[in-house]
Every structure is written in C-alpha cells, then in structure tokens.
PDB file of N, CA and C in Angstrom:
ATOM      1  N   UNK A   1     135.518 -54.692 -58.370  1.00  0.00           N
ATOM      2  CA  UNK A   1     134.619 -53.767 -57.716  1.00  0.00           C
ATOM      3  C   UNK A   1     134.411 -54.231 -56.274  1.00  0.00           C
ATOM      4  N   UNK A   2     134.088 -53.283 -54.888  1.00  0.00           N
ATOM      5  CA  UNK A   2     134.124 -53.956 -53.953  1.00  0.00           C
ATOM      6  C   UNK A   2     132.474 -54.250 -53.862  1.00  0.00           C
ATOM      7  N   UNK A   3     132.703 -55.431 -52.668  1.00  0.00           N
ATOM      8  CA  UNK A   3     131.618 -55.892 -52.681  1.00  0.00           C
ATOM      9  C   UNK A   3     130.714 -55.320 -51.179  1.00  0.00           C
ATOM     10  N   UNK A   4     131.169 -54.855 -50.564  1.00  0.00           N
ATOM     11  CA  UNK A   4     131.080 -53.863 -49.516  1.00  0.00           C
ATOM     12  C   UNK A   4     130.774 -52.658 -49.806  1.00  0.00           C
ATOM     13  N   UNK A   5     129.641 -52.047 -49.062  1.00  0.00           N
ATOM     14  CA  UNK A   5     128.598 -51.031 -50.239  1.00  0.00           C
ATOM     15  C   UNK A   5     129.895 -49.901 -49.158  1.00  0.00           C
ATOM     16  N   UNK A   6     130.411 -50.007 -47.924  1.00  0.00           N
ATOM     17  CA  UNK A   6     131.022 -49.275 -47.557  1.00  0.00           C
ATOM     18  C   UNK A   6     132.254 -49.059 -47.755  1.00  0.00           C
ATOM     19  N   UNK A   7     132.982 -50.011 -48.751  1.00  0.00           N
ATOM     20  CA  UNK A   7     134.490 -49.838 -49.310  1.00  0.00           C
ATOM     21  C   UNK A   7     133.802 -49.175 -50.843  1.00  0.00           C
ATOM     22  N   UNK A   8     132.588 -48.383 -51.451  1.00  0.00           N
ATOM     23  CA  UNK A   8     132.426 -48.009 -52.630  1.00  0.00           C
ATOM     24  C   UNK A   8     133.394 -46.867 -52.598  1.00  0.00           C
ATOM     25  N   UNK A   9     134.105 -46.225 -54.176  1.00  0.00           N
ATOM     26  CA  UNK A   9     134.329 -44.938 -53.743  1.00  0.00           C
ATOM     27  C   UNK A   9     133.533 -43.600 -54.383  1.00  0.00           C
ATOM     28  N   UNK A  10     132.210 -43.963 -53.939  1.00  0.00           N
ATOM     29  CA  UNK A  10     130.899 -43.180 -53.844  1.00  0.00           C
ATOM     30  C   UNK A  10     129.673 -43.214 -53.835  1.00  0.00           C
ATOM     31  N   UNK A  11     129.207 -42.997 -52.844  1.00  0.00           N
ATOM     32  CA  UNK A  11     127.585 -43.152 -53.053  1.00  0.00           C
ATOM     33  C   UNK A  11     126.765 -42.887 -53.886  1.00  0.00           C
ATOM     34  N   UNK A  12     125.740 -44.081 -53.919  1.00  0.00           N
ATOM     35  CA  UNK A  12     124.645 -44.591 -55.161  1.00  0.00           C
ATOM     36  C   UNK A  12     124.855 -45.567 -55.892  1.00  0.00           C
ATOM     37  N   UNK A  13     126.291 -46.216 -55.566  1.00  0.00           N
ATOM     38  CA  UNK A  13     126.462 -46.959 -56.714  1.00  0.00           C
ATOM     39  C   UNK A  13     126.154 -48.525 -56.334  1.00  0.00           C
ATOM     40  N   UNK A  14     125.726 -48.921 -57.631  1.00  0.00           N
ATOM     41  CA  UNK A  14     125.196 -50.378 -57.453  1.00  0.00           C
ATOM     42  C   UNK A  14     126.093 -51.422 -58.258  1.00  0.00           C
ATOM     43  N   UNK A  15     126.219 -52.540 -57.171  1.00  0.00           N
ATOM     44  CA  UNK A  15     127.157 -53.184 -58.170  1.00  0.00           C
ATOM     45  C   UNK A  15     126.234 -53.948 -59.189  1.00  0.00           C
ATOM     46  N   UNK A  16     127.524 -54.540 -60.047  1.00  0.00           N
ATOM     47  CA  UNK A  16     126.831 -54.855 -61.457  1.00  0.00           C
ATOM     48  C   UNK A  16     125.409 -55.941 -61.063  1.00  0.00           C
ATOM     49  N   UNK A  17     125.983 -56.931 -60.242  1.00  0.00           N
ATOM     50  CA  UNK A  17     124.499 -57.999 -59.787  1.00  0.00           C
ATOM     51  C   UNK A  17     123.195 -57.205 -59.607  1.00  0.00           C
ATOM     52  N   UNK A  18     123.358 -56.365 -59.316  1.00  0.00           N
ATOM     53  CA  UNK A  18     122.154 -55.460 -58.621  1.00  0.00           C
ATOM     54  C   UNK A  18     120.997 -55.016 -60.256  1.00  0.00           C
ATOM     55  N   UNK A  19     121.933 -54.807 -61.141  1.00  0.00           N
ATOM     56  CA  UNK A  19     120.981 -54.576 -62.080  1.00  0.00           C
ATOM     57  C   UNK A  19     120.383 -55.497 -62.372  1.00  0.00           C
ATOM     58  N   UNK A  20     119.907 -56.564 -62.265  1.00  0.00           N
ATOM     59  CA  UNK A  20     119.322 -57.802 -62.845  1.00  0.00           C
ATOM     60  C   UNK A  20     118.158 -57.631 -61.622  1.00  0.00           C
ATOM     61  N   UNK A  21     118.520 -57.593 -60.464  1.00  0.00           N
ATOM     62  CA  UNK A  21     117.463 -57.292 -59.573  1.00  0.00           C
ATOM     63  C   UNK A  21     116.331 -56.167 -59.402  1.00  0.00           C
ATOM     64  N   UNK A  22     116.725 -55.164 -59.727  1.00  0.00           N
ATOM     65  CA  UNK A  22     116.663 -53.909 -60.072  1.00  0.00           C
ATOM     66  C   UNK A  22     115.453 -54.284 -61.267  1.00  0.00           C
ATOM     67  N   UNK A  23     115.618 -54.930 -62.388  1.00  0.00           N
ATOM     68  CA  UNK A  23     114.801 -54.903 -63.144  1.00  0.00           C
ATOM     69  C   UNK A  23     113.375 -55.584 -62.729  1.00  0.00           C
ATOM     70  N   UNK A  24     114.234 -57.088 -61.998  1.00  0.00           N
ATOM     71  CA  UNK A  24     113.171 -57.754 -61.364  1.00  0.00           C
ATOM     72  C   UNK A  24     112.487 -57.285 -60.514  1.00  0.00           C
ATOM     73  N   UNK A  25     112.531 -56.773 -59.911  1.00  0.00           N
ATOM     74  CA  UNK A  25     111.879 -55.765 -58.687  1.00  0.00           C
ATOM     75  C   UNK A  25     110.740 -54.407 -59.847  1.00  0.00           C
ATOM     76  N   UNK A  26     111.236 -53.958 -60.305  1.00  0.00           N
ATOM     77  CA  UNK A  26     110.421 -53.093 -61.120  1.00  0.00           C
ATOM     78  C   UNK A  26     109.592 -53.915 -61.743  1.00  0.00           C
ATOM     79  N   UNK A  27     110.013 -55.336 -62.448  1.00  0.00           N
ATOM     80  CA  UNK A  27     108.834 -55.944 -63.424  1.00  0.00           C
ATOM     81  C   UNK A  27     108.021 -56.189 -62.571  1.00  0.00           C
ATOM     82  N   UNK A  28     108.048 -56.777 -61.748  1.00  0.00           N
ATOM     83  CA  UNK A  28     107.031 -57.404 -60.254  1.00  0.00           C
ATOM     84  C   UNK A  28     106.536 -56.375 -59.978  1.00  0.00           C
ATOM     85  N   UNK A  29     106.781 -54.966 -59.350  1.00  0.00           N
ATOM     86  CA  UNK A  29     105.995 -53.992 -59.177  1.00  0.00           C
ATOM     87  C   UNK A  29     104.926 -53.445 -59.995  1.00  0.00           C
ATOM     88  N   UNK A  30     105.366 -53.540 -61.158  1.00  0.00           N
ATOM     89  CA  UNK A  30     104.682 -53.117 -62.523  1.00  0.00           C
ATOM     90  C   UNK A  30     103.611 -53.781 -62.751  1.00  0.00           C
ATOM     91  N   UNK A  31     103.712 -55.499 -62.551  1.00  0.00           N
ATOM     92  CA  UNK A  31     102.861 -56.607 -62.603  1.00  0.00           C
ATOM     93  C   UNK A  31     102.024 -56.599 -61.721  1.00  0.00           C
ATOM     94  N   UNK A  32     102.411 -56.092 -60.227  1.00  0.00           N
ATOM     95  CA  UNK A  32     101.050 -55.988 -59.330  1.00  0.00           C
ATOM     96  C   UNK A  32     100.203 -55.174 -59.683  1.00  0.00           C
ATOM     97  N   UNK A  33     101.076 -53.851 -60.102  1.00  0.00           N
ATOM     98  CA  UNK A  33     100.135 -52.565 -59.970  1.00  0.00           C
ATOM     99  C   UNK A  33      99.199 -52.843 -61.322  1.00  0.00           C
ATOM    100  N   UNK A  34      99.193 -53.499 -62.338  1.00  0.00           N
ATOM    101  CA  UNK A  34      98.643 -54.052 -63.089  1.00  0.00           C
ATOM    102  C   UNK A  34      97.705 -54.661 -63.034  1.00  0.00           C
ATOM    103  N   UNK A  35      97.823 -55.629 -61.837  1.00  0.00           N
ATOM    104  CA  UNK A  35      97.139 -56.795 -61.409  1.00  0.00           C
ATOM    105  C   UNK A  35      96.056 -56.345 -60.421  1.00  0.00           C
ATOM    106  N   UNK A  36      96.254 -54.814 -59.891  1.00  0.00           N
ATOM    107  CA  UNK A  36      95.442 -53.957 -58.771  1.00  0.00           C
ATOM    108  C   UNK A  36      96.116 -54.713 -57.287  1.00  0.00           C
ATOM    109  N   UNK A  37      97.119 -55.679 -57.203  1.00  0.00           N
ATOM    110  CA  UNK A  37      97.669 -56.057 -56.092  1.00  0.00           C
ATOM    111  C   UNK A  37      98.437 -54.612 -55.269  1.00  0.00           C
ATOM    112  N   UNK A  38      98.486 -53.733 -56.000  1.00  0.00           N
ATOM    113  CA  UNK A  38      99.466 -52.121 -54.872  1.00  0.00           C
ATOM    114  C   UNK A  38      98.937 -51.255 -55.799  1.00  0.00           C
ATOM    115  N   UNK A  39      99.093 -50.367 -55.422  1.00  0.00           N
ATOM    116  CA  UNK A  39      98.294 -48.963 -55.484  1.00  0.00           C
ATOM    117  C   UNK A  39     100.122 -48.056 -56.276  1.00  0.00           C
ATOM    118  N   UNK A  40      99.507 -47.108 -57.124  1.00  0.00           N
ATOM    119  CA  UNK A  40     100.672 -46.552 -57.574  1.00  0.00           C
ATOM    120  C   UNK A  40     101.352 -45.434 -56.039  1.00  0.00           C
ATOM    121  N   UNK A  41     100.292 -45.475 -55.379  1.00  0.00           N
ATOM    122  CA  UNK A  41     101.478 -44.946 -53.858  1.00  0.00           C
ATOM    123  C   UNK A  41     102.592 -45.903 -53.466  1.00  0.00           C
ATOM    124  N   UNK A  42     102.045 -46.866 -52.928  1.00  0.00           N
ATOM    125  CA  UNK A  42     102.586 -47.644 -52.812  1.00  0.00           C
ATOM    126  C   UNK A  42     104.227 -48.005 -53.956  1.00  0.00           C
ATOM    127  N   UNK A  43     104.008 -48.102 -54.936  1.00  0.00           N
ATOM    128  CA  UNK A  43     105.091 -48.661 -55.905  1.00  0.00           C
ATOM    129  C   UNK A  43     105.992 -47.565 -55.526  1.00  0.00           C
ATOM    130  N   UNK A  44     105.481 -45.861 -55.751  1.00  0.00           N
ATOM    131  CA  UNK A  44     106.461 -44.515 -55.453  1.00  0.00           C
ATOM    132  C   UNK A  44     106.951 -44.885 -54.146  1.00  0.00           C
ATOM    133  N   UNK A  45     106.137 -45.356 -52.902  1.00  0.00           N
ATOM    134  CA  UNK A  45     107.347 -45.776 -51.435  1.00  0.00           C
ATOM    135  C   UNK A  45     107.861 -46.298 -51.574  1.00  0.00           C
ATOM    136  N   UNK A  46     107.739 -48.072 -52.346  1.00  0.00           N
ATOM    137  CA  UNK A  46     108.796 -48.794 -52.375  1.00  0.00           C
ATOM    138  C   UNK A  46     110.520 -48.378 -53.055  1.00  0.00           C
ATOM    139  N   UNK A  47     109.804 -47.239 -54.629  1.00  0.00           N
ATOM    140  CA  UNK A  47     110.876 -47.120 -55.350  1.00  0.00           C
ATOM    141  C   UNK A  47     111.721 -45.559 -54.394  1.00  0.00           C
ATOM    142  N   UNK A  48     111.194 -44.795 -53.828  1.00  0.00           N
ATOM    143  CA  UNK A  48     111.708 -43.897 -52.744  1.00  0.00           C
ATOM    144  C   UNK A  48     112.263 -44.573 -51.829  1.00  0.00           C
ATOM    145  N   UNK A  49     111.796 -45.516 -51.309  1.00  0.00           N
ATOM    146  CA  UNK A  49     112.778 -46.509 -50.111  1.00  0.00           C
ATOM    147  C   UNK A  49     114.478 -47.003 -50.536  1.00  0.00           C
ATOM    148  N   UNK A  50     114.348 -47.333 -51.600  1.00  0.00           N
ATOM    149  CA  UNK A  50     115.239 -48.168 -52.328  1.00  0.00           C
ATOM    150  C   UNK A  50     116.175 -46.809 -53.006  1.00  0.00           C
ATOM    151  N   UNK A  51     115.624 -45.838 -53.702  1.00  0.00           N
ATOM    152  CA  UNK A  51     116.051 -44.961 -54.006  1.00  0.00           C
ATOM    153  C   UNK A  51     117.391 -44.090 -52.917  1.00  0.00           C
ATOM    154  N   UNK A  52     116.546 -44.090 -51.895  1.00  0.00           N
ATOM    155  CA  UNK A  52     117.281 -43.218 -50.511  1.00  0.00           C
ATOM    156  C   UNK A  52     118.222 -43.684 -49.946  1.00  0.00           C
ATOM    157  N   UNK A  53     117.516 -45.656 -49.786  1.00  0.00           N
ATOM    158  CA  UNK A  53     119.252 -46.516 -49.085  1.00  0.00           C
ATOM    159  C   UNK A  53     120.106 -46.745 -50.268  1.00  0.00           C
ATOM    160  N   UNK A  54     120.247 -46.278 -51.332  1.00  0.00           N
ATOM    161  CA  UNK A  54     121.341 -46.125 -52.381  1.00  0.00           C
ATOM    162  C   UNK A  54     121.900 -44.778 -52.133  1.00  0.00           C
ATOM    163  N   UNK A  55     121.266 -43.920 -52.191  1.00  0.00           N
ATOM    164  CA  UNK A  55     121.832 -42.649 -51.912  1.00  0.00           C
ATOM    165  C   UNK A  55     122.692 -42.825 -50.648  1.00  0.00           C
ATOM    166  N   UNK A  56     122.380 -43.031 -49.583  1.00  0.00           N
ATOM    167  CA  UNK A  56     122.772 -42.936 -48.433  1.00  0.00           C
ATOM    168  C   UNK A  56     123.960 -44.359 -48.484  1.00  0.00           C
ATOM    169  N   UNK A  57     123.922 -45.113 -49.349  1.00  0.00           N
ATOM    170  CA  UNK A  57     125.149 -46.184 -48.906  1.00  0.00           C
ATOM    171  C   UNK A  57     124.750 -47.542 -48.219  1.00  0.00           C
ATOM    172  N   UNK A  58     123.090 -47.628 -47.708  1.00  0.00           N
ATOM    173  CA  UNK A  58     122.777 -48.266 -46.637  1.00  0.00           C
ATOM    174  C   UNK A  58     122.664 -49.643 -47.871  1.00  0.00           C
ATOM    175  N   UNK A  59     123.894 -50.715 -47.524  1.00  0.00           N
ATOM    176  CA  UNK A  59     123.947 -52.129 -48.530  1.00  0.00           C
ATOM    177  C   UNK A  59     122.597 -53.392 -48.081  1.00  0.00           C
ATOM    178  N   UNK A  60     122.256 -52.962 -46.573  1.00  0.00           N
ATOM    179  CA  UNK A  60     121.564 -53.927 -45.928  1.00  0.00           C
ATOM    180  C   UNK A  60     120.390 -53.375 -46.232  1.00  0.00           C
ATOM    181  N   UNK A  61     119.845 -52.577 -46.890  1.00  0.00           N
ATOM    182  CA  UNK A  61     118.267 -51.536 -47.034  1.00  0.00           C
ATOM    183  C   UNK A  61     118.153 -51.910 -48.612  1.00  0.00           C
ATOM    184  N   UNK A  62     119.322 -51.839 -49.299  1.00  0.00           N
ATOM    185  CA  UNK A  62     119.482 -52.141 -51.146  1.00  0.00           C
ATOM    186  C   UNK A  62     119.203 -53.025 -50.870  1.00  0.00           C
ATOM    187  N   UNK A  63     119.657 -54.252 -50.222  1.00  0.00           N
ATOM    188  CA  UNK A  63     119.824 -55.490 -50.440  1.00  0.00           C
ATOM    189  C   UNK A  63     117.902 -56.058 -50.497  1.00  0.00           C
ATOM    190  N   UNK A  64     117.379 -55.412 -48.850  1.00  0.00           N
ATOM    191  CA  UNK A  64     115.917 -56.287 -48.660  1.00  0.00           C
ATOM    192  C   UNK A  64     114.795 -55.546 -49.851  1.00  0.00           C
ATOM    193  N   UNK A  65     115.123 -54.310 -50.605  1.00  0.00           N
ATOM    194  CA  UNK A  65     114.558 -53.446 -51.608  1.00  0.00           C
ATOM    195  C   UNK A  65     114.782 -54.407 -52.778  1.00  0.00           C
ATOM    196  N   UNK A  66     115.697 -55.001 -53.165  1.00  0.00           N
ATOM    197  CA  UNK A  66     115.747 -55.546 -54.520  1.00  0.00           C
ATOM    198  C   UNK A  66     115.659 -56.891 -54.051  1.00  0.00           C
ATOM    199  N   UNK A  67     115.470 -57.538 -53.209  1.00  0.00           N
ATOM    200  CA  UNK A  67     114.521 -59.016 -52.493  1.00  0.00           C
ATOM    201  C   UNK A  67     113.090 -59.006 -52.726  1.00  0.00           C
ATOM    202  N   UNK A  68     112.769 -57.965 -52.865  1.00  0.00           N
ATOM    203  CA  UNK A  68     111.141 -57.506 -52.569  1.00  0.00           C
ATOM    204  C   UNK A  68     110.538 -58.186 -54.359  1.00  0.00           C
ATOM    205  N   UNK A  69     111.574 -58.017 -55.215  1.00  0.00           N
ATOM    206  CA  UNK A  69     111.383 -57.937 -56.335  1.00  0.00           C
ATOM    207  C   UNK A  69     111.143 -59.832 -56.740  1.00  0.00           C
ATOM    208  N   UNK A  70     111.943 -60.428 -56.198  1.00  0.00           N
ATOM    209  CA  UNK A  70     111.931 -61.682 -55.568  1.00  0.00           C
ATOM    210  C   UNK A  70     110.984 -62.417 -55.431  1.00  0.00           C
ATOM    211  N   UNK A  71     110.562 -61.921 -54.156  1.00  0.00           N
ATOM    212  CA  UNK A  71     109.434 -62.267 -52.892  1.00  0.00           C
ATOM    213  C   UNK A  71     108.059 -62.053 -54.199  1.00  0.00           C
ATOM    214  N   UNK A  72     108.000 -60.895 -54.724  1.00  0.00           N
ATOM    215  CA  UNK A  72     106.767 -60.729 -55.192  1.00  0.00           C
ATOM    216  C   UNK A  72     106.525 -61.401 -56.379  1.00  0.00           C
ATOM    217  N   UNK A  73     107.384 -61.828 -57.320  1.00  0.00           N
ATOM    218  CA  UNK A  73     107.265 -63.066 -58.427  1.00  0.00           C
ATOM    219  C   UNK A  73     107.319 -63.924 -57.863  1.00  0.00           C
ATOM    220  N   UNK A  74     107.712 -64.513 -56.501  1.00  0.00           N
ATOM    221  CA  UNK A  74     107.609 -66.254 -56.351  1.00  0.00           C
ATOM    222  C   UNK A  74     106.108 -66.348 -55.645  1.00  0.00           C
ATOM    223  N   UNK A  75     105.326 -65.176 -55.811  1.00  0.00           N
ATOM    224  CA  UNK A  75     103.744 -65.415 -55.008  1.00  0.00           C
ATOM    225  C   UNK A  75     102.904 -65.593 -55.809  1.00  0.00           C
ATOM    226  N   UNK A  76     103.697 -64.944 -57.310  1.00  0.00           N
ATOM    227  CA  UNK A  76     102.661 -64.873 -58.301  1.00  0.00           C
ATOM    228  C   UNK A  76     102.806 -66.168 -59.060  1.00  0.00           C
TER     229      UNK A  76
END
C-alpha cells in the first residue's frame, strides 16, 4: 500500500496504521467528553476536521487529527 496519502488510488483512504489511531483518538475524545474536559461541539469539530482532510487527501491534516488522540491520553 503506498505510504504517500498522494500516490493513494483514491480518496479517503486510510492506511492500515491509521486504524489503531483512529480508535485512540475517539477513545480519548470519548474520555474527555466524559470527564466534561470538551463539550460534544467540540468532539463534532474535531471528528469534521479529520473527517474532511481524509476526504480531501490532505496526509499532513490526518496525520496531526489522529496525534490529537495521542496528545490527549498522555495528559490524562
């Protein structure tokens, strides 16, 4: 599979690593909004942000979207 979101041959697609992040990023979101740390607006921008630079192809926008997922379990 390429690893270059711009050699895909089609937009949206995530490579396989991405699902593991993908989850992590949702559990962490789930866990704040739980925790009253984000507001369910908030969780819908983040998952619309992430949503759109997949659609659109943008690898450097996927990439800091499923970091976020990251960032927010190593605070907790």
């Amino acid at each position: 599979m390429p690893d270059d979101l711009n050699d895909f041959p089609r937009r949206g697609m995530l490579r396989d690593r991405d699902h593991q992040r993908l989850d992590d990023l949702l559990t962490a979101l789930l866990a704040d909004l739980a925790a009253g740390a984000v507001t369910a607006d908030q969780v819908r921008i983040e998952l619309a942000h992430l949503i759109g630079a997949v659609d659109i192809g943008n690898r450097t926008e996927v990439d800091a979207s499923l970091d976020l997922g990251r960032k927010r379990a190593q605070r907790r």
